[in-house]
C-alpha atoms as a PDB file:
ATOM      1  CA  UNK A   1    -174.594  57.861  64.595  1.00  0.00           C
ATOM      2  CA  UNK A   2    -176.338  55.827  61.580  1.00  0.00           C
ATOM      3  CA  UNK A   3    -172.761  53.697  60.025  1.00  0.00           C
ATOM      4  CA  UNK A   4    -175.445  54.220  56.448  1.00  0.00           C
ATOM      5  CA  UNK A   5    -176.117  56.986  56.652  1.00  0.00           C
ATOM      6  CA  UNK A   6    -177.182  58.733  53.437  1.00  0.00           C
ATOM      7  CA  UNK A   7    -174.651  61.206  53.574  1.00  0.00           C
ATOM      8  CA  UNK A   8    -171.245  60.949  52.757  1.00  0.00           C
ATOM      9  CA  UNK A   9    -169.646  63.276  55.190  1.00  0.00           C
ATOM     10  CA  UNK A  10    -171.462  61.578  58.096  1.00  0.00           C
ATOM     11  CA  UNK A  11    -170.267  58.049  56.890  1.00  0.00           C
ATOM     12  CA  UNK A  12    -166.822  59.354  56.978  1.00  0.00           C
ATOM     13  CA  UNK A  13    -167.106  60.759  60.181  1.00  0.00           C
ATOM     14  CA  UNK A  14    -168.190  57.267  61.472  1.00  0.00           C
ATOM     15  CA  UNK A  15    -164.973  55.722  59.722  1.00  0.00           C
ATOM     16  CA  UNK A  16    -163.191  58.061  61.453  1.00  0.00           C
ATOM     17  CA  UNK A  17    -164.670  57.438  64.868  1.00  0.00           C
ATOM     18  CA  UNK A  18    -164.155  53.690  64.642  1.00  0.00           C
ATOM     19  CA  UNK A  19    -160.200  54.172  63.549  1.00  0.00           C
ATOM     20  CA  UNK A  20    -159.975  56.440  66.635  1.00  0.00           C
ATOM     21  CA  UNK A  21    -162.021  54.084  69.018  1.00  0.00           C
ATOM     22  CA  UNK A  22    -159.540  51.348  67.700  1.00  0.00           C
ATOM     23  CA  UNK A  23    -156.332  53.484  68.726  1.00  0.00           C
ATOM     24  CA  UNK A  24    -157.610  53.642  72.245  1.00  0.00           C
ATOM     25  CA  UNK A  25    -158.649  50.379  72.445  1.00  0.00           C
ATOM     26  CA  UNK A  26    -154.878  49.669  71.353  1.00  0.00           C
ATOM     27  CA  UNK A  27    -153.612  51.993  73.402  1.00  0.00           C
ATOM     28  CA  UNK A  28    -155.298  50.614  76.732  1.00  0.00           C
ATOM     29  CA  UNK A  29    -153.862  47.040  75.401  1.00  0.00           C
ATOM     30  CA  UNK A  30    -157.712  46.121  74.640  1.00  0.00           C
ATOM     31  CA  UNK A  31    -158.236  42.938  72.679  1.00  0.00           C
ATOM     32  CA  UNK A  32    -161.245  43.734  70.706  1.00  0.00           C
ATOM     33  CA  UNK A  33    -164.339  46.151  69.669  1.00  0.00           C
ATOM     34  CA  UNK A  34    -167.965  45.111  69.344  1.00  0.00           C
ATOM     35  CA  UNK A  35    -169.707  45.752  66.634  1.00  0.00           C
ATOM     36  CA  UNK A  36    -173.149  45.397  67.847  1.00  0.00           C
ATOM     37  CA  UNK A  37    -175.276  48.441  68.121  1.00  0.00           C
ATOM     38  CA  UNK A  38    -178.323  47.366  65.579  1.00  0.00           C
ATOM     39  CA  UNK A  39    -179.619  50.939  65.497  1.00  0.00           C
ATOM     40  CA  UNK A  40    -176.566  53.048  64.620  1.00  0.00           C
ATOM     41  CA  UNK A  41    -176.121  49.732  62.166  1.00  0.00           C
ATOM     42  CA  UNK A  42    -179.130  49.474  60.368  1.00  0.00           C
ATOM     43  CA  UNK A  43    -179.868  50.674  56.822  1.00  0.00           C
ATOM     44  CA  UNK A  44    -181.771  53.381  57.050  1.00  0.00           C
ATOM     45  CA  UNK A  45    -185.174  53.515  55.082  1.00  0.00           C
ATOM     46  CA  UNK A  46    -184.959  54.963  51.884  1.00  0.00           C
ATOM     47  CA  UNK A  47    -181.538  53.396  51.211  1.00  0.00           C
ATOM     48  CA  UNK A  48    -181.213  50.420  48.678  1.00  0.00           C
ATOM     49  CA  UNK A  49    -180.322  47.443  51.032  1.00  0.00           C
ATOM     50  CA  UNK A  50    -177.330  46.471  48.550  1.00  0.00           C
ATOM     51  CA  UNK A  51    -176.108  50.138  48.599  1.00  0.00           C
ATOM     52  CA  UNK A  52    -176.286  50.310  52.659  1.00  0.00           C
ATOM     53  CA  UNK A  53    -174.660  47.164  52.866  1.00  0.00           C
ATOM     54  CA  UNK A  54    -171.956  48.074  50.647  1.00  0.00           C
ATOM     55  CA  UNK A  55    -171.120  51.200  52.587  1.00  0.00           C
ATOM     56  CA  UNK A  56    -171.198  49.385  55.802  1.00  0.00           C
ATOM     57  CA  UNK A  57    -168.203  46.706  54.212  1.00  0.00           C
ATOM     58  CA  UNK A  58    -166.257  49.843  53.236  1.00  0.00           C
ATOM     59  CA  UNK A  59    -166.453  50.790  56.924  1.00  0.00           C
ATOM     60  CA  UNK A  60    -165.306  47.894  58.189  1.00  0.00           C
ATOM     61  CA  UNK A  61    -162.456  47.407  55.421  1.00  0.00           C
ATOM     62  CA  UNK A  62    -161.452  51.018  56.238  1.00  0.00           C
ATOM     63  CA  UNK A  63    -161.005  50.628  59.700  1.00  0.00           C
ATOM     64  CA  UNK A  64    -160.124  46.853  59.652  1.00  0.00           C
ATOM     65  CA  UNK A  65    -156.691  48.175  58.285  1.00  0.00           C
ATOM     66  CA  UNK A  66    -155.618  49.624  61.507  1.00  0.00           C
ATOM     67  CA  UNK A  67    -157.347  46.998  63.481  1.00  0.00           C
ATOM     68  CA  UNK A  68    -155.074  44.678  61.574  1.00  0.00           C
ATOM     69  CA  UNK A  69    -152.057  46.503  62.742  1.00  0.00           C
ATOM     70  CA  UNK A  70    -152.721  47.694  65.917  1.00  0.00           C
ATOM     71  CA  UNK A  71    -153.623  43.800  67.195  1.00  0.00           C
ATOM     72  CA  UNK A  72    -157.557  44.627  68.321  1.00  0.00           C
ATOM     73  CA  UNK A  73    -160.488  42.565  66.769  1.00  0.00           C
ATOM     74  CA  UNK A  74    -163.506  44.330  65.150  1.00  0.00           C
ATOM     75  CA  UNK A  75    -166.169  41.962  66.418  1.00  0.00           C
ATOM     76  CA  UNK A  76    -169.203  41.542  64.652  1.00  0.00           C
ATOM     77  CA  UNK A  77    -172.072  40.478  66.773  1.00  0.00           C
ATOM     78  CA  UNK A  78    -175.476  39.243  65.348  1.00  0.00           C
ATOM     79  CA  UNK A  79    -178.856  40.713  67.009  1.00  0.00           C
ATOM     80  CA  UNK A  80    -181.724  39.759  67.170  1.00  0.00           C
ATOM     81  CA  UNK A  81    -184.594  40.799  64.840  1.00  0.00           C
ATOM     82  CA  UNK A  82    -186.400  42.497  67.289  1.00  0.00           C
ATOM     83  CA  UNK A  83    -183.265  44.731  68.079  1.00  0.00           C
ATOM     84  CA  UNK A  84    -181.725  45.081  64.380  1.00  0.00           C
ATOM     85  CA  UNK A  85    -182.789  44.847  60.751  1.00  0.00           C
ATOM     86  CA  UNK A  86    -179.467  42.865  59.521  1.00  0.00           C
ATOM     87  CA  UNK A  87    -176.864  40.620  61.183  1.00  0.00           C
ATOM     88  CA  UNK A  88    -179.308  38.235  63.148  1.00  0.00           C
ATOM     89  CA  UNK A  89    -176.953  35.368  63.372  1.00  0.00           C
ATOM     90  CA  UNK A  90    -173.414  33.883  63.740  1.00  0.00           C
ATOM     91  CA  UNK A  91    -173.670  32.909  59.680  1.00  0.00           C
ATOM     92  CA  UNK A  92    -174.777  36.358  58.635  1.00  0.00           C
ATOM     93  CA  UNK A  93    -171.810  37.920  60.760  1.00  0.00           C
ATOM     94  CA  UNK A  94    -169.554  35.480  59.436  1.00  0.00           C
ATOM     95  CA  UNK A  95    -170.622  36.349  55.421  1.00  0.00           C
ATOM     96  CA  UNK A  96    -169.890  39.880  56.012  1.00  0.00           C
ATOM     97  CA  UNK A  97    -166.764  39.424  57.817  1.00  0.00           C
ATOM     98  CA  UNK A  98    -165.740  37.115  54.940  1.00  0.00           C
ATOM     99  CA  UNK A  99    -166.635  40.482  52.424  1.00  0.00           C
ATOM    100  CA  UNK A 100    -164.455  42.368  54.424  1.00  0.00           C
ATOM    101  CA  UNK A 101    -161.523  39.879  53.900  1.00  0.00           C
ATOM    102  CA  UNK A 102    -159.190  40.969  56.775  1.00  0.00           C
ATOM    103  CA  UNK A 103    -157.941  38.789  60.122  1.00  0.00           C
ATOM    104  CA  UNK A 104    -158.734  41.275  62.527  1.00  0.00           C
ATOM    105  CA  UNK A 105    -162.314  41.396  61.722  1.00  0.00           C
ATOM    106  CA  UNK A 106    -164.520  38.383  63.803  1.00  0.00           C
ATOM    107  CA  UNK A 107    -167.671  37.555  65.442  1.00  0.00           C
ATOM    108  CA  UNK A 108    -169.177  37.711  68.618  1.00  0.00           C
ATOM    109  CA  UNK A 109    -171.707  34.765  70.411  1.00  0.00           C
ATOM    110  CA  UNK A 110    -174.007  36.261  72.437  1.00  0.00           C
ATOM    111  CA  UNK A 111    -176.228  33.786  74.357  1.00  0.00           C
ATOM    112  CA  UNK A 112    -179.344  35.890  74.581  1.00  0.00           C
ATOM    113  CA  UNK A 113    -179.361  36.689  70.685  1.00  0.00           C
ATOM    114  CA  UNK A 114    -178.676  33.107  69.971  1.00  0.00           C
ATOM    115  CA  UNK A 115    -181.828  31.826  72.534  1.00  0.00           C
ATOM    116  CA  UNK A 116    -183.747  33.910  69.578  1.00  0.00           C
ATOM    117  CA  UNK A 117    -181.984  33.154  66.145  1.00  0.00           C
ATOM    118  CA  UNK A 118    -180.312  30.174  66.282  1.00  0.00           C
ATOM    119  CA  UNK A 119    -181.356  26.753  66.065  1.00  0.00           C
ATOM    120  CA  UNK A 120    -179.111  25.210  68.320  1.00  0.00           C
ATOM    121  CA  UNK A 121    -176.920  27.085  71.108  1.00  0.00           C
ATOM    122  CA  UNK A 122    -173.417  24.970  70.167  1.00  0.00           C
ATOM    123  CA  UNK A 123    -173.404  25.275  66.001  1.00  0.00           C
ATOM    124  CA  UNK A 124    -172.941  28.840  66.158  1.00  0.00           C
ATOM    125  CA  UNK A 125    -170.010  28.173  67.939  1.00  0.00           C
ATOM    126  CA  UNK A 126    -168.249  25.464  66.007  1.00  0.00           C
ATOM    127  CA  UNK A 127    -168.889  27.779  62.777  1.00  0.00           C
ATOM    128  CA  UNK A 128    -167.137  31.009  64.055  1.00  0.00           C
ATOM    129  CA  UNK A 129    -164.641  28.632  65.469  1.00  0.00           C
ATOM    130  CA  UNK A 130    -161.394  30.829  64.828  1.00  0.00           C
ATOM    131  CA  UNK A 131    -163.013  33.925  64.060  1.00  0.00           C
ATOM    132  CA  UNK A 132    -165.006  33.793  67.601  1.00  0.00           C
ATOM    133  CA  UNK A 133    -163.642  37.004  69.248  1.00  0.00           C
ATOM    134  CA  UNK A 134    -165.891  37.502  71.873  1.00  0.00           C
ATOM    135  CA  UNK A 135    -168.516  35.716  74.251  1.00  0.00           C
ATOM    136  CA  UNK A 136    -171.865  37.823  76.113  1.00  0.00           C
ATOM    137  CA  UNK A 137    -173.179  35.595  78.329  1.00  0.00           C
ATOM    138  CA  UNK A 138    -176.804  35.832  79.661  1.00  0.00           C
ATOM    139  CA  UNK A 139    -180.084  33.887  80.396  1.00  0.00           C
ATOM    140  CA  UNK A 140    -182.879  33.898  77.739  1.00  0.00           C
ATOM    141  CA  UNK A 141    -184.783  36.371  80.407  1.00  0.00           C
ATOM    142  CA  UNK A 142    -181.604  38.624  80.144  1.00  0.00           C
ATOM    143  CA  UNK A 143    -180.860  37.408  83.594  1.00  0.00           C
ATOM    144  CA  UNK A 144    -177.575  36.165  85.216  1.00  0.00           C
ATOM    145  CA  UNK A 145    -177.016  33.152  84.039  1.00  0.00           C
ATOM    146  CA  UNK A 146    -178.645  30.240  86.024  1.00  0.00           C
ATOM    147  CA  UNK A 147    -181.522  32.290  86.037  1.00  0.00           C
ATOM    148  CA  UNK A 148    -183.231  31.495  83.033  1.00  0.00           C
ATOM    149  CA  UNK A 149    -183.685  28.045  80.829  1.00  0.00           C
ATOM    150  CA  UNK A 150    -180.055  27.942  78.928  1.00  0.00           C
ATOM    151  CA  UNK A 151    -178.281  24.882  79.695  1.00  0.00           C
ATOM    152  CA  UNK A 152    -174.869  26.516  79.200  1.00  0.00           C
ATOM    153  CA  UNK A 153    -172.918  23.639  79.766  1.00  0.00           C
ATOM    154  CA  UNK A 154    -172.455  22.491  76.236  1.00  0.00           C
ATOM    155  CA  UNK A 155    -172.021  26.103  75.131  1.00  0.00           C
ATOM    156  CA  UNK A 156    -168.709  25.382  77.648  1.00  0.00           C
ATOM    157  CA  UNK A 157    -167.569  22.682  76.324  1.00  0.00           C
ATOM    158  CA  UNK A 158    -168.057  24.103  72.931  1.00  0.00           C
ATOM    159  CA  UNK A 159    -166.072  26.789  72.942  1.00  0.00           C
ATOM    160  CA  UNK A 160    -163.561  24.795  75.091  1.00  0.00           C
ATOM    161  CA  UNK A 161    -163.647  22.445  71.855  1.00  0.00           C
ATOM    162  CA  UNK A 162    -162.651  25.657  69.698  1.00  0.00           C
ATOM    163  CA  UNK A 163    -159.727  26.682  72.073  1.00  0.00           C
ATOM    164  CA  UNK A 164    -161.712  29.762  72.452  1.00  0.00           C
ATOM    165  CA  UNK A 165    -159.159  31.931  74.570  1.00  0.00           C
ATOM    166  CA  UNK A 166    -160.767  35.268  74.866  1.00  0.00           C
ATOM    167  CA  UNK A 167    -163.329  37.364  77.247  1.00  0.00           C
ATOM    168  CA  UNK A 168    -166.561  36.142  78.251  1.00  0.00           C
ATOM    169  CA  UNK A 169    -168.471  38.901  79.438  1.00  0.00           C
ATOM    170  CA  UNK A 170    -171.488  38.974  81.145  1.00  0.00           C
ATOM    171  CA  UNK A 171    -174.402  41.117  79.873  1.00  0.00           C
ATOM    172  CA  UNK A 172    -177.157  41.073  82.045  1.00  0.00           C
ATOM    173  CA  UNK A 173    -179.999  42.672  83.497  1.00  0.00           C
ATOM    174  CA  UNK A 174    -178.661  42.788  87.450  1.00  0.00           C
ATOM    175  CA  UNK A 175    -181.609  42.797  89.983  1.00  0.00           C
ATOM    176  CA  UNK A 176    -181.848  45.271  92.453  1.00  0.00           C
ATOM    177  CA  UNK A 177    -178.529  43.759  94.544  1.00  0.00           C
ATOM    178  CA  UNK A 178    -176.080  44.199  91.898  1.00  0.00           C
ATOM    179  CA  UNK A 179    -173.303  42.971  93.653  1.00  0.00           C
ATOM    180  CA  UNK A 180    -175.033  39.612  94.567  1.00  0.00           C
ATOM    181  CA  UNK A 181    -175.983  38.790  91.134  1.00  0.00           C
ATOM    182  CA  UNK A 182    -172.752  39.353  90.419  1.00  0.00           C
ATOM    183  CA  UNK A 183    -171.419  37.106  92.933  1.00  0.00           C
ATOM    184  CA  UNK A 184    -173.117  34.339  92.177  1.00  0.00           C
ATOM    185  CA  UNK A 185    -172.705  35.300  88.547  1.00  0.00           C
ATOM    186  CA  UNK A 186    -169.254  34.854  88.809  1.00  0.00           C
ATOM    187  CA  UNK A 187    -169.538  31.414  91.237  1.00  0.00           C
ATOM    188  CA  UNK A 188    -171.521  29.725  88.136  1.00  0.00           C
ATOM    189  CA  UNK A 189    -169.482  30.727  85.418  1.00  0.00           C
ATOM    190  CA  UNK A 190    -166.362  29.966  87.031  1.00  0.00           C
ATOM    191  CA  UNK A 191    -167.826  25.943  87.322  1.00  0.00           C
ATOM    192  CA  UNK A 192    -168.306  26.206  84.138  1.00  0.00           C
ATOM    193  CA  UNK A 193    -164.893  27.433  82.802  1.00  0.00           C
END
């Protein structure tokens, strides 16, 4: 499903399918949606950047309105370049969340997008601050955390500092004993937090 698409029935199909993906997500007392797949996301080629944008804000206002009632977060997380054209980083996510204009739309932090984008692995943080509504947690190598070279102690104590209060999921490539990596997964995280 392309969210810019160049036709008008298929971008109100995709309004549709993120009002009824909110319901359930209400319905199963969820706490937020991610907004993240760059290539259902992207402007498609052919389409005026400031035209695809502006139909992917009226998507988000649309269905923003029954986020906004219904309690769940539309989260917007930024990718990296090599995944998605647009939305690369916490300030980008946090512009078009801003165009939107409505409380139930945030951001998500993703350590492996960060590792790629971002200058520094705690700023990103201390900008979304209150409009933070999700975490992914990985290692730059899409590892486990602990696995990899992110020192994810100040990213901790950063969104500690926050009063971040939500998930942190982790989004990782498991090796071939999933429940292991999960294990110890779990065991370093929960030093952290």
């Amino acid at each position: 499903m392309i969210l810019a698409s160049k036709s008008a029935a298929a971008r109100k199909k995709s309004i549709l399918y993120t009002k009824r993906l909110t319901e359930t997500a209400s319905a199963l007392e969820g706490r937020h949606l991610v907004w993240g797949s760059g290539r259902s996301r992207n402007i498609p080629k052919g389409v005026p950047f400031k035209k695809g944008f502006g139909w992917l804000i009226h998507l988000l206002k649309e269905s923003s309105a029954l986020a906004d009632r219904s309690g769940v977060k539309i989260a917007i997380e930024p990718q990296n370049r090599f995944e998605s054209t647009i939305i690369h980083n916490v300030r980008e996510a946090l512009s078009l969340a801003d165009l939107v204009g409505r409380d139930s739309v945030g951001v998500v932090y993703d350590t492996f997008h960060t590792s790629l984008e971002e200058s520094s692995f705690t700023k990103p943080i201390l900008l979304a601050s209150k409009r933070l509504a999700s975490v992914h947690v990985s290692d730059c190598n899409r590892k486990i955390p602990g696995r990899g070279h992110i020192n994810f102690t100040p990213i901790f104590e950063s969104l500690n500092r926050v009063h971040y209060d939500g998930y942190v999921s982790l989004e990782a490539i498991l090796d071939p004993d999933p429940r292991q990596d999960l294990i110890t997964a779990r065991k370093y995280l929960e030093k952290l937090i």
